[in-house]
PDB file of N, CA and C in Angstrom:
ATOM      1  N   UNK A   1      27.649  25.349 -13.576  1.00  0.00           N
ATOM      2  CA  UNK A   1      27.040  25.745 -12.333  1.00  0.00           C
ATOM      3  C   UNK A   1      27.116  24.570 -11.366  1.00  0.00           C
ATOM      4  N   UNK A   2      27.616  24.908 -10.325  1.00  0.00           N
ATOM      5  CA  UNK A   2      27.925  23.467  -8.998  1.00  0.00           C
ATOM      6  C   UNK A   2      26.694  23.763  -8.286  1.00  0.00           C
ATOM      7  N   UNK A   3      26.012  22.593  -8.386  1.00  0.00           N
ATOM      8  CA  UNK A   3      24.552  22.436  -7.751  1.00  0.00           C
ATOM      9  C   UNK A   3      25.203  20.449  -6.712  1.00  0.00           C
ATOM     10  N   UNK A   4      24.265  20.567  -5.506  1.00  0.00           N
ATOM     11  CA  UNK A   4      24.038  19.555  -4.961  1.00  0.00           C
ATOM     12  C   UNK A   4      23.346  18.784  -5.472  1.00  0.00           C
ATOM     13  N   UNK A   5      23.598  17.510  -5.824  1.00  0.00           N
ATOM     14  CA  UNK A   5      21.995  16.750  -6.271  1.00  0.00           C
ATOM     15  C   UNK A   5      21.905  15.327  -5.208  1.00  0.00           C
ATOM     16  N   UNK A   6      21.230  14.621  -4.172  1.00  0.00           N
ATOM     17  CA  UNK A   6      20.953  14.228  -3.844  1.00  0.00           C
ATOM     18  C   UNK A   6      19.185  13.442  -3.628  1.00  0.00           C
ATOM     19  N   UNK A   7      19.696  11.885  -3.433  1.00  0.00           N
ATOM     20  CA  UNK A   7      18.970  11.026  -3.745  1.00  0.00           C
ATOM     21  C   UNK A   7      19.073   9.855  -2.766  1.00  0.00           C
ATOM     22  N   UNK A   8      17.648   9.837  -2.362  1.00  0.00           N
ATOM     23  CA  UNK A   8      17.363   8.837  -0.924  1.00  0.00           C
ATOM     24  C   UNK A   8      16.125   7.613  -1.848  1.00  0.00           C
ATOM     25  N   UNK A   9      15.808   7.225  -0.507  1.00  0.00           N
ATOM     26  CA  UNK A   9      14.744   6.418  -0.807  1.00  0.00           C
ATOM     27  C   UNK A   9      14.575   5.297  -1.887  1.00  0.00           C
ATOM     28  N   UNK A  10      16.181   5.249  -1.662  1.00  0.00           N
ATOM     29  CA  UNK A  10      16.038   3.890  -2.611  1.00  0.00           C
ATOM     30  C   UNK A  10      16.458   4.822  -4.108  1.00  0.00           C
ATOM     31  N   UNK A  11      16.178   6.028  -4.688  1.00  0.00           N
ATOM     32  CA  UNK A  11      17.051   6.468  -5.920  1.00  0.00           C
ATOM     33  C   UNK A  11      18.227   6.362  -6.276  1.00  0.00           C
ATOM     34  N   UNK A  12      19.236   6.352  -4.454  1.00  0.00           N
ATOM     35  CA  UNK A  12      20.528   6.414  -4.625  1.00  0.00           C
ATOM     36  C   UNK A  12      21.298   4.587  -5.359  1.00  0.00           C
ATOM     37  N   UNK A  13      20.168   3.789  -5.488  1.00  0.00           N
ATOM     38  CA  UNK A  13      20.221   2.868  -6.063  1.00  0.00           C
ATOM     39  C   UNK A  13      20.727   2.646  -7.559  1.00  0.00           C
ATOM     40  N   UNK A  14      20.229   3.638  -7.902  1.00  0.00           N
ATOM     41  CA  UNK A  14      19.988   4.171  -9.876  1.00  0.00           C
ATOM     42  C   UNK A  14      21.433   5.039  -9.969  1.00  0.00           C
ATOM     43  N   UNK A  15      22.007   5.287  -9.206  1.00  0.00           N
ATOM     44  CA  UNK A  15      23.020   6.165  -9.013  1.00  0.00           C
ATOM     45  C   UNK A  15      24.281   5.901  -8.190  1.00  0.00           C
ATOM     46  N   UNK A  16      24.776   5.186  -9.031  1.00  0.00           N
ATOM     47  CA  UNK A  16      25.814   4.348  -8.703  1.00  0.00           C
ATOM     48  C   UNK A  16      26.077   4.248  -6.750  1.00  0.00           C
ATOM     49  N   UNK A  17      25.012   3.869  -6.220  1.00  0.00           N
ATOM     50  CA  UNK A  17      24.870   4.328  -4.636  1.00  0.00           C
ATOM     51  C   UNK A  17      25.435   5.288  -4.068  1.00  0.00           C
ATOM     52  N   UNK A  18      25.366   6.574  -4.690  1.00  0.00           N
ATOM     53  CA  UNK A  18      25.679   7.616  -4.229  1.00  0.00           C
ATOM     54  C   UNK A  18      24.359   8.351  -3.701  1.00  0.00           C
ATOM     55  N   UNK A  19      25.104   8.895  -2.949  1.00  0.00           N
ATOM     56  CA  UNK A  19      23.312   9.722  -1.950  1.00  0.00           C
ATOM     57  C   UNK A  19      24.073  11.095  -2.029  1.00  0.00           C
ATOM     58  N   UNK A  20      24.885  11.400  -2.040  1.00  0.00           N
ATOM     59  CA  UNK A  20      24.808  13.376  -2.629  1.00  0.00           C
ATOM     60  C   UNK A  20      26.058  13.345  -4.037  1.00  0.00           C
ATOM     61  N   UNK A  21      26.032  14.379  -4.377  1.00  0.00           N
ATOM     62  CA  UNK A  21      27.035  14.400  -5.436  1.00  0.00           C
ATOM     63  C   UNK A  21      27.061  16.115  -5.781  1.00  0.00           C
ATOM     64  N   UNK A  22      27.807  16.543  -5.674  1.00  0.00           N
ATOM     65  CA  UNK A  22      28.317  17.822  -6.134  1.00  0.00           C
ATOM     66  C   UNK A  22      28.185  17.661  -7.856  1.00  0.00           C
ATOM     67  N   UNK A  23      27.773  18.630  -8.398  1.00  0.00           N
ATOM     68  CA  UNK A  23      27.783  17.993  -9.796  1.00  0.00           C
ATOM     69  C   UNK A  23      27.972  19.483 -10.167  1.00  0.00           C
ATOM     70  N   UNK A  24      28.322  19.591 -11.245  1.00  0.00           N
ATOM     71  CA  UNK A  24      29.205  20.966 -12.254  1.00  0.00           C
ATOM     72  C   UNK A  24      28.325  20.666 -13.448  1.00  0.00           C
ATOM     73  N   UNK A  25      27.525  21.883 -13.694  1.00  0.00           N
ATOM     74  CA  UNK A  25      26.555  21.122 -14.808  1.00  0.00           C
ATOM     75  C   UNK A  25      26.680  22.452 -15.735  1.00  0.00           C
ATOM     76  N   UNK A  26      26.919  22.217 -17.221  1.00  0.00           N
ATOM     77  CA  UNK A  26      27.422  23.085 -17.829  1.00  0.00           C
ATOM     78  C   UNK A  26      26.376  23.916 -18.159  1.00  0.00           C
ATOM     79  N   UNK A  27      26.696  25.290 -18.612  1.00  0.00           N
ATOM     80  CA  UNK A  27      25.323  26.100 -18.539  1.00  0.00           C
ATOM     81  C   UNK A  27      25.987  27.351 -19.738  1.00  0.00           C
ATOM     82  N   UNK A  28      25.012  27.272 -20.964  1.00  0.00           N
ATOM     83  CA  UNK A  28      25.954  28.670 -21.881  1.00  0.00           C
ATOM     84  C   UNK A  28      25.642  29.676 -20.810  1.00  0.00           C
ATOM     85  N   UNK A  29      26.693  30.926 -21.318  1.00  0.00           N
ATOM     86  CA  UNK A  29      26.591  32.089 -20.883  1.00  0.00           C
ATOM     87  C   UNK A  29      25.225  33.003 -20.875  1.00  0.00           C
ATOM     88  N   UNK A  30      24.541  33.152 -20.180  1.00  0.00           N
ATOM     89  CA  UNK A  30      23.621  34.162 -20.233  1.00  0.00           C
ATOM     90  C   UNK A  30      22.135  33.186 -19.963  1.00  0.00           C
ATOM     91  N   UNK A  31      22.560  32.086 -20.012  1.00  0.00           N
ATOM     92  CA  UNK A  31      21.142  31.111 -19.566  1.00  0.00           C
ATOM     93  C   UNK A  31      21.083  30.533 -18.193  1.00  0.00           C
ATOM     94  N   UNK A  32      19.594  30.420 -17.972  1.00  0.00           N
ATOM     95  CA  UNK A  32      19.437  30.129 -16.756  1.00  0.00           C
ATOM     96  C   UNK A  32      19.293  28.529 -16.481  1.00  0.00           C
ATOM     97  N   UNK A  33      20.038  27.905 -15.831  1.00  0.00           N
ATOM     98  CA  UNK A  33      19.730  26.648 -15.298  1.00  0.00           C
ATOM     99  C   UNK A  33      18.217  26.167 -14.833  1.00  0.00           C
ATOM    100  N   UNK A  34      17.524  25.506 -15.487  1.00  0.00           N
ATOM    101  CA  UNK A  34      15.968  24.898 -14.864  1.00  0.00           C
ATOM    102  C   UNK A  34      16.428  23.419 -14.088  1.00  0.00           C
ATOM    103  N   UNK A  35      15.707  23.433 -13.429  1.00  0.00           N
ATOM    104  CA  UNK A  35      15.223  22.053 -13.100  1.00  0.00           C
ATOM    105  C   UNK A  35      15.102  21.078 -13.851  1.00  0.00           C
ATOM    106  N   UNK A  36      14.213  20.885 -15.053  1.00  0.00           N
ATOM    107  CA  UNK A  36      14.208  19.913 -16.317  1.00  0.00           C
ATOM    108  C   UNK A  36      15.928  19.871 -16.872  1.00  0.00           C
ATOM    109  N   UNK A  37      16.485  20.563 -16.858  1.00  0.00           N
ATOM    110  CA  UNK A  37      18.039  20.551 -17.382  1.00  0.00           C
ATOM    111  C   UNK A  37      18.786  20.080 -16.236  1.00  0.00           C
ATOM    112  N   UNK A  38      18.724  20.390 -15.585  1.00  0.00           N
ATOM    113  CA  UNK A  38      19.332  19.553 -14.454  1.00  0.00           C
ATOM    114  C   UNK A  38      19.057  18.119 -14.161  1.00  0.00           C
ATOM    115  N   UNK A  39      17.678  17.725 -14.328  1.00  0.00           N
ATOM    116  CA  UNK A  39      17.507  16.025 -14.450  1.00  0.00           C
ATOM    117  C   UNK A  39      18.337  15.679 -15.344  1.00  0.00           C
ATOM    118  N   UNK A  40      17.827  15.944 -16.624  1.00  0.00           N
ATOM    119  CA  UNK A  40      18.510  15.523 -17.607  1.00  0.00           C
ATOM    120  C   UNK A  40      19.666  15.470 -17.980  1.00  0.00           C
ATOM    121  N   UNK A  41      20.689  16.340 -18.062  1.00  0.00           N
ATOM    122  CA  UNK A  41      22.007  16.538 -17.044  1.00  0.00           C
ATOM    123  C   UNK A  41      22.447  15.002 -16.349  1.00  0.00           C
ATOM    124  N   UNK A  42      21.718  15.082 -15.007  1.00  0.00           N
ATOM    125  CA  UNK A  42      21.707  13.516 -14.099  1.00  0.00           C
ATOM    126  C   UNK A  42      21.602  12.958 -14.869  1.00  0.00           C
ATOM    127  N   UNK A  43      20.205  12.849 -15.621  1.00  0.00           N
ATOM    128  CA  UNK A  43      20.379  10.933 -15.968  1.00  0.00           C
ATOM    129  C   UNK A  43      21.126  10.741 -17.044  1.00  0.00           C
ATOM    130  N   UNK A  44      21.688  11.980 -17.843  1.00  0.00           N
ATOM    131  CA  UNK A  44      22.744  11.477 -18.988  1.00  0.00           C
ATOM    132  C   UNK A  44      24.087  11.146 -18.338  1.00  0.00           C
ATOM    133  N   UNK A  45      24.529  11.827 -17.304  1.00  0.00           N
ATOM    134  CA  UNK A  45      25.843  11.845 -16.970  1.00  0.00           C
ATOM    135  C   UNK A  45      25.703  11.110 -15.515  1.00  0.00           C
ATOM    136  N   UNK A  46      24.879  10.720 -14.541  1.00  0.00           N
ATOM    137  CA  UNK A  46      25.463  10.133 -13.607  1.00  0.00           C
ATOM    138  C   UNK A  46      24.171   8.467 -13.392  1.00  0.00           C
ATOM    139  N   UNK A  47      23.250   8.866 -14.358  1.00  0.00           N
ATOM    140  CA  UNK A  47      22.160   7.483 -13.815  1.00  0.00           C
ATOM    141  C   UNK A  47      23.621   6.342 -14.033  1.00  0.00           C
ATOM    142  N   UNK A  48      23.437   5.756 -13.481  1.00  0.00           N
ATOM    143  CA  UNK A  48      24.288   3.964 -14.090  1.00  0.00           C
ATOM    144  C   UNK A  48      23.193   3.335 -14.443  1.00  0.00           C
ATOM    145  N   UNK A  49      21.561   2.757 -13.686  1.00  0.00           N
ATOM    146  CA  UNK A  49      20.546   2.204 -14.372  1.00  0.00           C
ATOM    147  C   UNK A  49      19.472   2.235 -14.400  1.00  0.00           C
ATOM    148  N   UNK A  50      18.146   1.091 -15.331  1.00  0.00           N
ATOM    149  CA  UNK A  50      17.062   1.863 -15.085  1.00  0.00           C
ATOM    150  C   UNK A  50      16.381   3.058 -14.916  1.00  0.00           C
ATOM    151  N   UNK A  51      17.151   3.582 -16.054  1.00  0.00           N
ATOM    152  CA  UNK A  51      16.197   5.561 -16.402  1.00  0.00           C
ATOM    153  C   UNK A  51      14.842   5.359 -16.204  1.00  0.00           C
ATOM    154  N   UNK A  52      14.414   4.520 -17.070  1.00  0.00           N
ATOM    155  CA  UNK A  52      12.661   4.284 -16.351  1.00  0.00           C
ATOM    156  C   UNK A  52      12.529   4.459 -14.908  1.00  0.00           C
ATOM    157  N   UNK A  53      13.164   4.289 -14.223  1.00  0.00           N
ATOM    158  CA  UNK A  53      12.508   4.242 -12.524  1.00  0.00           C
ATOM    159  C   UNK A  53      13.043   5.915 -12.199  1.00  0.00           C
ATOM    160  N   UNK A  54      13.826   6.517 -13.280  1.00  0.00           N
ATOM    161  CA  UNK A  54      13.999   8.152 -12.541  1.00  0.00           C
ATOM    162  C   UNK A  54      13.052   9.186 -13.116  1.00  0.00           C
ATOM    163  N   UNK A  55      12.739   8.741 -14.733  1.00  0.00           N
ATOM    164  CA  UNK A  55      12.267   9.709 -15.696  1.00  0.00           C
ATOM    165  C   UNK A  55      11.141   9.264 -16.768  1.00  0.00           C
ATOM    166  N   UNK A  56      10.265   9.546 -16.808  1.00  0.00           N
ATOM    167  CA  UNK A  56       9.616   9.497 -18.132  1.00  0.00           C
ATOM    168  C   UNK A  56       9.323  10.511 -19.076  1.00  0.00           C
ATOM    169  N   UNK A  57       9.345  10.465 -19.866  1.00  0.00           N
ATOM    170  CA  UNK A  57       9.670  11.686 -20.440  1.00  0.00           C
ATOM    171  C   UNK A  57      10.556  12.784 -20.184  1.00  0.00           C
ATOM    172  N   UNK A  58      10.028  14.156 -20.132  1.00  0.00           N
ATOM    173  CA  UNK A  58      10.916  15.214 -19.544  1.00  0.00           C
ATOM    174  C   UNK A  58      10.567  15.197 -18.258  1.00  0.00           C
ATOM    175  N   UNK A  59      10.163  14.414 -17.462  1.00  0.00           N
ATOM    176  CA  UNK A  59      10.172  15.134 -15.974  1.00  0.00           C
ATOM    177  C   UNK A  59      10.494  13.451 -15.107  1.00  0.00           C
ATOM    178  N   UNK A  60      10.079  13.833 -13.768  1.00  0.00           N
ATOM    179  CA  UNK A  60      10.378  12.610 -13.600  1.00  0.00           C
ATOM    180  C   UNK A  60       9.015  11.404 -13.041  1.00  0.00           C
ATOM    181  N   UNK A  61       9.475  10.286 -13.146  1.00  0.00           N
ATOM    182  CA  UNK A  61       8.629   9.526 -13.318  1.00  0.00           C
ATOM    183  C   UNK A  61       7.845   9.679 -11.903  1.00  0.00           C
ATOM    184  N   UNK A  62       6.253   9.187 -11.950  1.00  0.00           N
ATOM    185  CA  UNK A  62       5.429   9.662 -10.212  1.00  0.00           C
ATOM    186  C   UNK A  62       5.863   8.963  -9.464  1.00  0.00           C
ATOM    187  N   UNK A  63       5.511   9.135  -8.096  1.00  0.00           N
ATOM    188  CA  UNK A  63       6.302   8.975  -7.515  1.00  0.00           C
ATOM    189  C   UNK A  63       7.662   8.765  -6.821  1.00  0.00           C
ATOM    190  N   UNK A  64       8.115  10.055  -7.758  1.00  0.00           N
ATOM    191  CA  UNK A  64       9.792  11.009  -7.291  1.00  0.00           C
ATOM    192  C   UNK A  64       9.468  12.025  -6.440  1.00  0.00           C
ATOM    193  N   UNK A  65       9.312  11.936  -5.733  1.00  0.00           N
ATOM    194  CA  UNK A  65       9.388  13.473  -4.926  1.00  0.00           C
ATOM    195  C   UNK A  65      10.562  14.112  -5.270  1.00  0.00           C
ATOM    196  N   UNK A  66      10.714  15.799  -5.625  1.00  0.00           N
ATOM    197  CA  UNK A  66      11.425  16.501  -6.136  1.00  0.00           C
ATOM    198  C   UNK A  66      11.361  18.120  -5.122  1.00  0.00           C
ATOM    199  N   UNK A  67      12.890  17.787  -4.515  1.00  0.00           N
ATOM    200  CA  UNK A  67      12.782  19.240  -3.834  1.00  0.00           C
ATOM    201  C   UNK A  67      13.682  20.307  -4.309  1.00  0.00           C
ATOM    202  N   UNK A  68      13.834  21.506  -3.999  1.00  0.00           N
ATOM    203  CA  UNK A  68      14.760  22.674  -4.323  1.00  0.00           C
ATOM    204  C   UNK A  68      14.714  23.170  -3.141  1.00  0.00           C
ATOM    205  N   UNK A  69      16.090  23.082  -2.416  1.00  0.00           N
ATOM    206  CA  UNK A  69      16.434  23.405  -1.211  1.00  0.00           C
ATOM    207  C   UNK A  69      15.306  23.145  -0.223  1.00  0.00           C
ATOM    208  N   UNK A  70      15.330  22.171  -0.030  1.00  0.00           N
ATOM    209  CA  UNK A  70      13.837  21.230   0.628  1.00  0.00           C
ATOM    210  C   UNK A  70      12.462  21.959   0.657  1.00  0.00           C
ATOM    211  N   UNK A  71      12.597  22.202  -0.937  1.00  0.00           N
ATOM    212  CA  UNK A  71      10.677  22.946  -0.622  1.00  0.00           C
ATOM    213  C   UNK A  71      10.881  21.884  -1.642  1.00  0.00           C
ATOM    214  N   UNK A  72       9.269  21.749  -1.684  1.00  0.00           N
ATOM    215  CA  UNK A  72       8.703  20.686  -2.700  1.00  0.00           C
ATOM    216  C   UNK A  72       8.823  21.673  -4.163  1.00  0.00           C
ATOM    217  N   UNK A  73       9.315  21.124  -5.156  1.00  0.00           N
ATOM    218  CA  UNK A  73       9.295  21.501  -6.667  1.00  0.00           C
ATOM    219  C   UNK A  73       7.996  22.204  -6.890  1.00  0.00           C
ATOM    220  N   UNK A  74       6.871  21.605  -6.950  1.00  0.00           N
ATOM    221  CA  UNK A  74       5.348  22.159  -7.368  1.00  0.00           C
ATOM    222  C   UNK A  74       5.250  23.561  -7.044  1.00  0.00           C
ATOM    223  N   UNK A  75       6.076  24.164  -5.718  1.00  0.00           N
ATOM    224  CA  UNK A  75       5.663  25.343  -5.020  1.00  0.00           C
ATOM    225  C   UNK A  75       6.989  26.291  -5.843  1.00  0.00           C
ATOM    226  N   UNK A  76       7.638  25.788  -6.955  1.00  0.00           N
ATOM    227  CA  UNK A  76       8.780  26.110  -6.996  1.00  0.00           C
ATOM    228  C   UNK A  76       8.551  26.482  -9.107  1.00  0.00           C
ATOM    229  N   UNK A  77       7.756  25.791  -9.362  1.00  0.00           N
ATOM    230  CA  UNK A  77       7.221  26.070 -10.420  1.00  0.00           C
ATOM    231  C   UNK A  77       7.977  24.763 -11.667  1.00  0.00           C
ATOM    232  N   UNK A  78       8.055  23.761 -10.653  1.00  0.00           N
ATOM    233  CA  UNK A  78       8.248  22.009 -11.373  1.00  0.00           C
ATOM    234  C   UNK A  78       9.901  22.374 -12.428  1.00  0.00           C
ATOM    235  N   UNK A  79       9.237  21.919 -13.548  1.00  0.00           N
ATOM    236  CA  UNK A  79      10.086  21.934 -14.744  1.00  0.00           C
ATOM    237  C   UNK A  79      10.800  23.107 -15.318  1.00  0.00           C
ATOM    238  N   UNK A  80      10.542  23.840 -14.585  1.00  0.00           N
ATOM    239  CA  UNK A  80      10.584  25.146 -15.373  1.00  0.00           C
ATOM    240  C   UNK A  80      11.709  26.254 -13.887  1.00  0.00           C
ATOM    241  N   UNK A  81      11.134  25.843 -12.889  1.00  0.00           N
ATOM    242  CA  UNK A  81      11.755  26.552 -11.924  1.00  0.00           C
ATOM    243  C   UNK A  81      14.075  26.727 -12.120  1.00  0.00           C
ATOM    244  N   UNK A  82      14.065  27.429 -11.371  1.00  0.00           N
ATOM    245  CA  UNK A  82      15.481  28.446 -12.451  1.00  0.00           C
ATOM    246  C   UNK A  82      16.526  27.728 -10.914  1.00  0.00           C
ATOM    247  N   UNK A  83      17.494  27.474 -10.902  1.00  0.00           N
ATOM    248  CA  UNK A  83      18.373  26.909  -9.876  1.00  0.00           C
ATOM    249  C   UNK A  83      19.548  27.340 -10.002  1.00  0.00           C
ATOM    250  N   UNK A  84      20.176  27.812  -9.104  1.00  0.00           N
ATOM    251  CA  UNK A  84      21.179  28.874  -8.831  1.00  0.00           C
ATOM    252  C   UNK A  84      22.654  28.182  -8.156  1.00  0.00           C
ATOM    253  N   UNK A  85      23.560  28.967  -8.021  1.00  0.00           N
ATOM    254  CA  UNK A  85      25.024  28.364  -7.790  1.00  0.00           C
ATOM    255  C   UNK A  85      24.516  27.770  -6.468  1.00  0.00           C
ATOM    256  N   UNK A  86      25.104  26.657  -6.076  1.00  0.00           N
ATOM    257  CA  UNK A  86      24.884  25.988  -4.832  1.00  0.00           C
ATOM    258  C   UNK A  86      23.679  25.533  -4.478  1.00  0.00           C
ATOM    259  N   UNK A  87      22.644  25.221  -4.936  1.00  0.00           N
ATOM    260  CA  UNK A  87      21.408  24.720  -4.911  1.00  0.00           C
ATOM    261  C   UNK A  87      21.559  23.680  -4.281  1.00  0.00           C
ATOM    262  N   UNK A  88      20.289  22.996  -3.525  1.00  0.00           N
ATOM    263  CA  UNK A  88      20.596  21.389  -3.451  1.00  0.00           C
ATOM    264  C   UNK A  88      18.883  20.958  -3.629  1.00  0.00           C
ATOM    265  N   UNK A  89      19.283  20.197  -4.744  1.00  0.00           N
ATOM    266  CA  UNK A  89      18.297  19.420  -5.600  1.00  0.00           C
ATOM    267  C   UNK A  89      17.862  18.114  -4.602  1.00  0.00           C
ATOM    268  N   UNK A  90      16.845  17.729  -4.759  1.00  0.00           N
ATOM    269  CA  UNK A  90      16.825  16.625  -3.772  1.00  0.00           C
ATOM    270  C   UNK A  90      15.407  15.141  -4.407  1.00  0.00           C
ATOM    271  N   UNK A  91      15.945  14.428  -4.530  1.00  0.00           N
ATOM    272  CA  UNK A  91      15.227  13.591  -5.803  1.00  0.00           C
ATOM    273  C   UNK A  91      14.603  11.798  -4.219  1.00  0.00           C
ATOM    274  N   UNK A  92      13.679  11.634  -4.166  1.00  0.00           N
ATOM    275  CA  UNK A  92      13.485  10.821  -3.117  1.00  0.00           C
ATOM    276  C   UNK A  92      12.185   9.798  -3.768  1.00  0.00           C
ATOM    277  N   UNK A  93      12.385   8.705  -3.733  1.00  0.00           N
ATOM    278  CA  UNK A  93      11.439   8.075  -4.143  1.00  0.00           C
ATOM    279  C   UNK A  93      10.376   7.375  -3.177  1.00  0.00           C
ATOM    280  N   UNK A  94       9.183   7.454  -3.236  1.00  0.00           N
ATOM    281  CA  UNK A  94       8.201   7.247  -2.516  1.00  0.00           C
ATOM    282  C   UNK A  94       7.658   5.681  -2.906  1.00  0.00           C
ATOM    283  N   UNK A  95       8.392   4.715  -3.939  1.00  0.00           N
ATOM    284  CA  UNK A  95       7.633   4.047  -3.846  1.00  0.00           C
ATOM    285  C   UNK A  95       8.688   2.977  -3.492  1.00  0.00           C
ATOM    286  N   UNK A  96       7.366   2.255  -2.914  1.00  0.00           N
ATOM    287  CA  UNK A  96       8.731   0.844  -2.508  1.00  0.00           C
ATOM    288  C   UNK A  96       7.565  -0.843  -2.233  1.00  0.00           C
ATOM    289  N   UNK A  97       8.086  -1.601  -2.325  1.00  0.00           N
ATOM    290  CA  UNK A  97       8.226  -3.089  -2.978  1.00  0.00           C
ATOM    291  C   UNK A  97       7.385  -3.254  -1.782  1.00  0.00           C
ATOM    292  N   UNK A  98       6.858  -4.242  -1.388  1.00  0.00           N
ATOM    293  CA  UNK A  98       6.103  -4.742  -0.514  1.00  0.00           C
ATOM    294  C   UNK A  98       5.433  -6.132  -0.451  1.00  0.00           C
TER     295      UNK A  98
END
């Protein structure tokens, strides 16, 4: 499934400084693509470093803001929400150095 995944705010850091990426993310027949599979997906196949600063555990670490076609994830049903051909994922980090 070709989903957008894009990353600002300093994420595109963790990601080989890429800020969008078309990504082809494999999906068996008859299943639905989530959100949690799609991170994970990313950080196996495109993080270059520091997984800690994208993910802890299965979701991602606080302060990630996480959108699906720029609505916020939460309204979208987080980990679990279902993402469709052409999506654009949108991963932005809120925290920064000071």
């Amino acid at each position: 499934m070709r989903l957008v995944l894009e990353f600002s705010g300093g994420m595109e850091l963790l990601f080989g400084n890429q800020k969008t990426v078309e990504a082809d993310i494999p999906v068996s027949k008859g299943q639905q693509l989530t959100l949690a599979a799609a991170m994970a997906w990313a950080r196996d196949n495109l993080l270059t470093e520091r997984p800690e600063l994208f993910m802890k555990g299965s979701s991602v670490r606080p302060g990630v803001l996480v959108l699906l076609n720029d609505t916020d994830w939460e309204l979208c049903g987080e980990l679990e929400a279902e993402v469709a051909e052409g999506d654009r994922v949108t991963f932005i980090s809120t925290l920064h150095g000071g």
